[in-house]
N, C-alpha and C. Protein backbone atom coordinates (compact mmCIF):
# COMPACT_ATOMS: atom_id res chain seq x y z
N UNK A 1 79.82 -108.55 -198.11
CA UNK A 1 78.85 -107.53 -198.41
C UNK A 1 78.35 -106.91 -197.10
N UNK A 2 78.32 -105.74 -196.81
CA UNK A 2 78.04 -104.67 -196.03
C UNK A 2 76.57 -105.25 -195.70
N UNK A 3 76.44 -105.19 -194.45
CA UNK A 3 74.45 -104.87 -194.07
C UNK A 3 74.43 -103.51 -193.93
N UNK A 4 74.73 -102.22 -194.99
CA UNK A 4 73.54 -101.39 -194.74
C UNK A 4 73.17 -101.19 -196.16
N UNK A 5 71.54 -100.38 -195.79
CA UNK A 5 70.66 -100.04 -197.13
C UNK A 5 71.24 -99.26 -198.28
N UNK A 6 71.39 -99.47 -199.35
CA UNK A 6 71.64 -98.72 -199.96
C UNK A 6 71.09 -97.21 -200.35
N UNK A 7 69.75 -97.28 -200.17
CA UNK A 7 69.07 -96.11 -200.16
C UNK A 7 69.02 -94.90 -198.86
N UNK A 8 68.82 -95.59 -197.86
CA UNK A 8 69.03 -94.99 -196.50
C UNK A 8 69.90 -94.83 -195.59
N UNK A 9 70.92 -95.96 -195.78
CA UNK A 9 72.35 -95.92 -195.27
C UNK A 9 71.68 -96.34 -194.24
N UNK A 10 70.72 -97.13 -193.54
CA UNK A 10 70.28 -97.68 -192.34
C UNK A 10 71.11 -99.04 -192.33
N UNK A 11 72.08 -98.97 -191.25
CA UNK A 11 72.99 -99.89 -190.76
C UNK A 11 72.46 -100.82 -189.68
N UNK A 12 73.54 -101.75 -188.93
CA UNK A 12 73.38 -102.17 -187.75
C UNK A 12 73.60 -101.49 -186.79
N UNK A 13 72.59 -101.86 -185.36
CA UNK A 13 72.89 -101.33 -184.14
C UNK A 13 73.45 -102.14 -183.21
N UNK A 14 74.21 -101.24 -182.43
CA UNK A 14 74.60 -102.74 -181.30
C UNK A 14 73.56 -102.07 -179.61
N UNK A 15 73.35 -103.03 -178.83
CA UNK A 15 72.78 -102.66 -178.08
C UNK A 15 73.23 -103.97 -176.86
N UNK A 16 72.25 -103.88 -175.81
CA UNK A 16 72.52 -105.58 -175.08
C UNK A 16 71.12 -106.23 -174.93
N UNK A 17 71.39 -107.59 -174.43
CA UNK A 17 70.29 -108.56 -174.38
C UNK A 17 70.35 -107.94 -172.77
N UNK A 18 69.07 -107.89 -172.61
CA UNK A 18 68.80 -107.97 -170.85
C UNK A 18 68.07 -109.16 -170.11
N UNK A 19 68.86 -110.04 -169.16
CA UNK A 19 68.28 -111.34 -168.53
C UNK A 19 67.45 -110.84 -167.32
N UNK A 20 66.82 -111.86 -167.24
CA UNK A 20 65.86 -111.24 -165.75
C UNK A 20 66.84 -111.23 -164.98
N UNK A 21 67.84 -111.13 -164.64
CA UNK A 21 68.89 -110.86 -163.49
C UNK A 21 69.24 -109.74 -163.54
N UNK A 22 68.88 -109.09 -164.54
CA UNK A 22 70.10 -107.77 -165.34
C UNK A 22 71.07 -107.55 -165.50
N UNK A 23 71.51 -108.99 -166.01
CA UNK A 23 72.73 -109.38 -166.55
C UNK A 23 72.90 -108.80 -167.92
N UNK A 24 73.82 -107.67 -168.42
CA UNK A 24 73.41 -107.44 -170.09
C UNK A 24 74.62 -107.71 -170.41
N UNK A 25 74.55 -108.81 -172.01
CA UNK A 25 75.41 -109.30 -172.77
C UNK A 25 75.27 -108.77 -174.44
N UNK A 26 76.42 -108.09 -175.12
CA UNK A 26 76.22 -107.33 -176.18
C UNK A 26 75.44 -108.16 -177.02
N UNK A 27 74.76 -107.48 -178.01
CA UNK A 27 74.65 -108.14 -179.13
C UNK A 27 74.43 -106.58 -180.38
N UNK A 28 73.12 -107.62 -181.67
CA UNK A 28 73.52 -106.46 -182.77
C UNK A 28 72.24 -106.51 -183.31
N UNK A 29 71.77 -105.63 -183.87
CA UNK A 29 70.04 -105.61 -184.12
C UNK A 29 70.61 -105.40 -185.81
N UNK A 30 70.15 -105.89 -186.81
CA UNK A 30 70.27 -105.97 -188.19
C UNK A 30 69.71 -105.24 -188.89
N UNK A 31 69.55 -104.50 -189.74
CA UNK A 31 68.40 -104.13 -190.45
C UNK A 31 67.81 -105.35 -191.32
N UNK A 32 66.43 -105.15 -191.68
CA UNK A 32 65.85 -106.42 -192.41
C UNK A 32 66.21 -106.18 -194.13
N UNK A 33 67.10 -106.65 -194.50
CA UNK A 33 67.13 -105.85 -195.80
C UNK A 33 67.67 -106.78 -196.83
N UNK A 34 66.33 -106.40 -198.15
CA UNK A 34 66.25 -107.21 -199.10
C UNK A 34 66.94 -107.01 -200.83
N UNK A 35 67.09 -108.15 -201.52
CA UNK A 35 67.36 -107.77 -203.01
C UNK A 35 66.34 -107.51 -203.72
N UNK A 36 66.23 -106.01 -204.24
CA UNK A 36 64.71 -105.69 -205.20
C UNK A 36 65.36 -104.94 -206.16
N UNK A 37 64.60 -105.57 -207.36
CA UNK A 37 65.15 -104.68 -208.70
C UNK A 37 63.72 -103.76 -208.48
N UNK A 38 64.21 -102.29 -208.37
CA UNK A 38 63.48 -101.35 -208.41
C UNK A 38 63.66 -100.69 -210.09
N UNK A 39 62.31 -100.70 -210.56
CA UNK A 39 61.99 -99.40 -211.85
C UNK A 39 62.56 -98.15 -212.10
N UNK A 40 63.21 -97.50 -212.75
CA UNK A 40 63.71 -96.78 -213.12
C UNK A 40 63.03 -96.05 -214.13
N UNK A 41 61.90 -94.93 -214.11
CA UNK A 41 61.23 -94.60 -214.82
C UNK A 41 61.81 -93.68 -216.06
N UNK A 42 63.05 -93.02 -215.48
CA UNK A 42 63.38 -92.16 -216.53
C UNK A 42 64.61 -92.60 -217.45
N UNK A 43 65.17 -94.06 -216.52
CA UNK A 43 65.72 -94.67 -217.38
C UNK A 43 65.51 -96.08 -218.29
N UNK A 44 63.98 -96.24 -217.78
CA UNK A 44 63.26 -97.33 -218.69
C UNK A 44 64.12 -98.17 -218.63
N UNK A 45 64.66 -98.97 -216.94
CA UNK A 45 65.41 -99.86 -216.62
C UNK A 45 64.92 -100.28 -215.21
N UNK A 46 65.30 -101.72 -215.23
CA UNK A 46 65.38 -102.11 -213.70
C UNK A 46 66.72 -102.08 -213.12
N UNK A 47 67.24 -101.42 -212.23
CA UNK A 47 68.18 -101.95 -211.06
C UNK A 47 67.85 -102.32 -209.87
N UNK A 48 68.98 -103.58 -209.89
CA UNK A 48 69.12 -104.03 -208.72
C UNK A 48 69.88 -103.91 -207.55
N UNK A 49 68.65 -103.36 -205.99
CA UNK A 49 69.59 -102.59 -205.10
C UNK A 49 69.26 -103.64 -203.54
N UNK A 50 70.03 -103.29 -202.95
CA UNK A 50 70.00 -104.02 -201.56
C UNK A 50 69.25 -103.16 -200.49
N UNK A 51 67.95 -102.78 -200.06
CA UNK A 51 67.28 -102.37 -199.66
C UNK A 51 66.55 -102.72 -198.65
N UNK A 52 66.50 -101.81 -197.39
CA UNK A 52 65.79 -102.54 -196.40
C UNK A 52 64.19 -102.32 -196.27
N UNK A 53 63.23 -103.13 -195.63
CA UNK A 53 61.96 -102.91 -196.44
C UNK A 53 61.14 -101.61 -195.53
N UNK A 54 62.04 -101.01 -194.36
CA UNK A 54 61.53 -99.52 -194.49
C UNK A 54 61.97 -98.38 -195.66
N UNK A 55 63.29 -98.49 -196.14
CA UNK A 55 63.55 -98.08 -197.15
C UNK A 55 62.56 -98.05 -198.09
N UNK A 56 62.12 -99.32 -198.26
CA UNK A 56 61.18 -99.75 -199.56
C UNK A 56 60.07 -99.58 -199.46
N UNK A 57 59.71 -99.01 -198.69
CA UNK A 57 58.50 -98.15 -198.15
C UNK A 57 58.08 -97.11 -198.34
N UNK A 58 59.21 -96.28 -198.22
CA UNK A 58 59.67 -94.73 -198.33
C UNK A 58 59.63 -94.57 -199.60
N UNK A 59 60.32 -95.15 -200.58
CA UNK A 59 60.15 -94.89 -201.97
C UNK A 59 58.62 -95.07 -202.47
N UNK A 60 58.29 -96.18 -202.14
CA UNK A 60 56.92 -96.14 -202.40
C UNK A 60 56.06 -95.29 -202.18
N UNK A 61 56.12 -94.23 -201.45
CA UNK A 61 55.42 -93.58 -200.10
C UNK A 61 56.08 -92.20 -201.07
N UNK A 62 56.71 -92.26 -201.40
CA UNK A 62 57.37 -90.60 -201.99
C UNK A 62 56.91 -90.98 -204.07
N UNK A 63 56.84 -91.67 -204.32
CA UNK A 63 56.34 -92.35 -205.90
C UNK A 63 57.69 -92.66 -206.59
N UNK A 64 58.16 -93.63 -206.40
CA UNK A 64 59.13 -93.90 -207.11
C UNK A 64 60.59 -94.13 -207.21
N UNK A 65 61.38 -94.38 -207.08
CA UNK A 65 62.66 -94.98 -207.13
C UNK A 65 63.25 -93.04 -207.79
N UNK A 66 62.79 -92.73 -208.56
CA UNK A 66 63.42 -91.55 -209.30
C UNK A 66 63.39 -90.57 -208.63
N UNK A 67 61.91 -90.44 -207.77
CA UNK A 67 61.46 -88.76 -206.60
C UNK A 67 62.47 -89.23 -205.54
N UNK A 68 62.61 -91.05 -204.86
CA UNK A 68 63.50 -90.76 -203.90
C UNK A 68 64.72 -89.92 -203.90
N UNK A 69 65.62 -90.93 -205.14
CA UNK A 69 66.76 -90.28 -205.68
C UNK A 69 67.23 -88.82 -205.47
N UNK A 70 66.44 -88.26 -206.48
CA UNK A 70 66.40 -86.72 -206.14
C UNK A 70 65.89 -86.03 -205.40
N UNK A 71 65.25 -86.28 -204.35
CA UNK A 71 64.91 -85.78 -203.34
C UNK A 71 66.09 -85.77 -201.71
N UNK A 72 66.65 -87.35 -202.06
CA UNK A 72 67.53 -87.72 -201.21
C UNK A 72 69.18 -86.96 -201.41
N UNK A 73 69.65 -86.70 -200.25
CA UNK A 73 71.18 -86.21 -200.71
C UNK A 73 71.94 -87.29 -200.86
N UNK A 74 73.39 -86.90 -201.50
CA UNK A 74 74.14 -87.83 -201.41
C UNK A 74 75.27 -88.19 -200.61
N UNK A 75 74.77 -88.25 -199.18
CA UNK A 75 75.84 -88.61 -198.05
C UNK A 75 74.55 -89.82 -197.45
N UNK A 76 73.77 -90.28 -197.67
CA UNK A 76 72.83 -90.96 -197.24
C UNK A 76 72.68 -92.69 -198.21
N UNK A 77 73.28 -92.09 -199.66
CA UNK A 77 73.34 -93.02 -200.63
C UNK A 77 74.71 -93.49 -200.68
N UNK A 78 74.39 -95.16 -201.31
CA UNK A 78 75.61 -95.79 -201.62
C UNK A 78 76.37 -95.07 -203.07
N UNK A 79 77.44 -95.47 -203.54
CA UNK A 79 78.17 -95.38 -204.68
C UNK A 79 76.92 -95.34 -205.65
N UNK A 80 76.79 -96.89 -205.79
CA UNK A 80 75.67 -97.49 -206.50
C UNK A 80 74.39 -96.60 -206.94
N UNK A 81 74.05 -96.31 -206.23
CA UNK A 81 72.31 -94.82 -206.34
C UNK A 81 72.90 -93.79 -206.07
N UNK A 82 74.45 -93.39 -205.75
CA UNK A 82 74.75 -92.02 -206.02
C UNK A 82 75.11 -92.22 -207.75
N UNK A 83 75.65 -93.14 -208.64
CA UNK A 83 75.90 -93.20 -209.99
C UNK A 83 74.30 -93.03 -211.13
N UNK A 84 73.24 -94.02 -210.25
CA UNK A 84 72.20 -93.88 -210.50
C UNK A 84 71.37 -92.26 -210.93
N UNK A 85 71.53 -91.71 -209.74
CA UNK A 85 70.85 -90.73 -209.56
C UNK A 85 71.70 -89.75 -210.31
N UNK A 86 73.10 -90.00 -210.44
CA UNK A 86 73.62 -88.99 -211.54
C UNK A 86 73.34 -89.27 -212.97
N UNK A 87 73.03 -90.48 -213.45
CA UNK A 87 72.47 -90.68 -214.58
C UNK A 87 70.74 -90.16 -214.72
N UNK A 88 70.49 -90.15 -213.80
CA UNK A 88 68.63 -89.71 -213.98
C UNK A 88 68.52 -88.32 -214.10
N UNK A 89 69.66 -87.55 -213.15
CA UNK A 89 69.37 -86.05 -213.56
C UNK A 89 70.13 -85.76 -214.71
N UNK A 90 71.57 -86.74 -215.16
CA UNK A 90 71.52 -86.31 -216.92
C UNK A 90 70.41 -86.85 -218.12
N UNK A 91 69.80 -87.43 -217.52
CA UNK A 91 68.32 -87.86 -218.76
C UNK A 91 67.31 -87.43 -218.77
N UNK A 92 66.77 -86.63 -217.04
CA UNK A 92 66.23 -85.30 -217.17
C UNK A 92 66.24 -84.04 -218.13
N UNK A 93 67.76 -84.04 -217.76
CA UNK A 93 68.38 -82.90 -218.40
C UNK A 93 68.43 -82.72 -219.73
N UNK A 94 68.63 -83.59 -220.12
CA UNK A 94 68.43 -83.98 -221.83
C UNK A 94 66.85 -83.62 -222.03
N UNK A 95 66.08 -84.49 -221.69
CA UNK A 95 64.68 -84.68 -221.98
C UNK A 95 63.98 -83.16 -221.86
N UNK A 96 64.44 -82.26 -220.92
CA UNK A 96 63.56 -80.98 -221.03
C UNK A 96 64.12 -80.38 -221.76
């Protein structure tokens, strides 16, 4: 399984460790990223996504798992919340 977010596409970085000598040896900075079944308001469902907890912030911060979605493009999203988000704007679509 991949470390990046599903929502943000926030991956790993590589960078180096620096010794007091200034000796630098590679390493890899992670994103912190968790399993949360997020609400699905317009589909009166929970899914479960792999999310890092700035990600999970952002949704919170914008109202919802559904405003991210559609607000977000889809070169930023996984498979997973690009299938999502095509199901929310067909149940939109229906509903108005």
């Amino acid at each position: 399984m991949s470390r990046i977010c599903e929502l943000t596409g926030k991956g790993r970085q590589v960078g180096h460790n620096v010794s007091h000598a200034n000796n630098k040896t590679k390493r890899v900075f992670l994103p912190n990223l968790q399993n949360v079944t997020l609400i699905s308001e317009a589909l009166e469902q929970g899914v479960k996504l792999r999310v890092s907890t700035h990600g999970l912030r952002s949704v919170e911060h914008v109202g919802g798992l559904d405003n991210w979605l559609l607000k977000t493009g889809d070169d930023q999203l996984s498979l997973k919340a690009r299938r999502l988000k095509r199901d929310i704007k067909k149940k939109l679509a229906t509903a108005a």
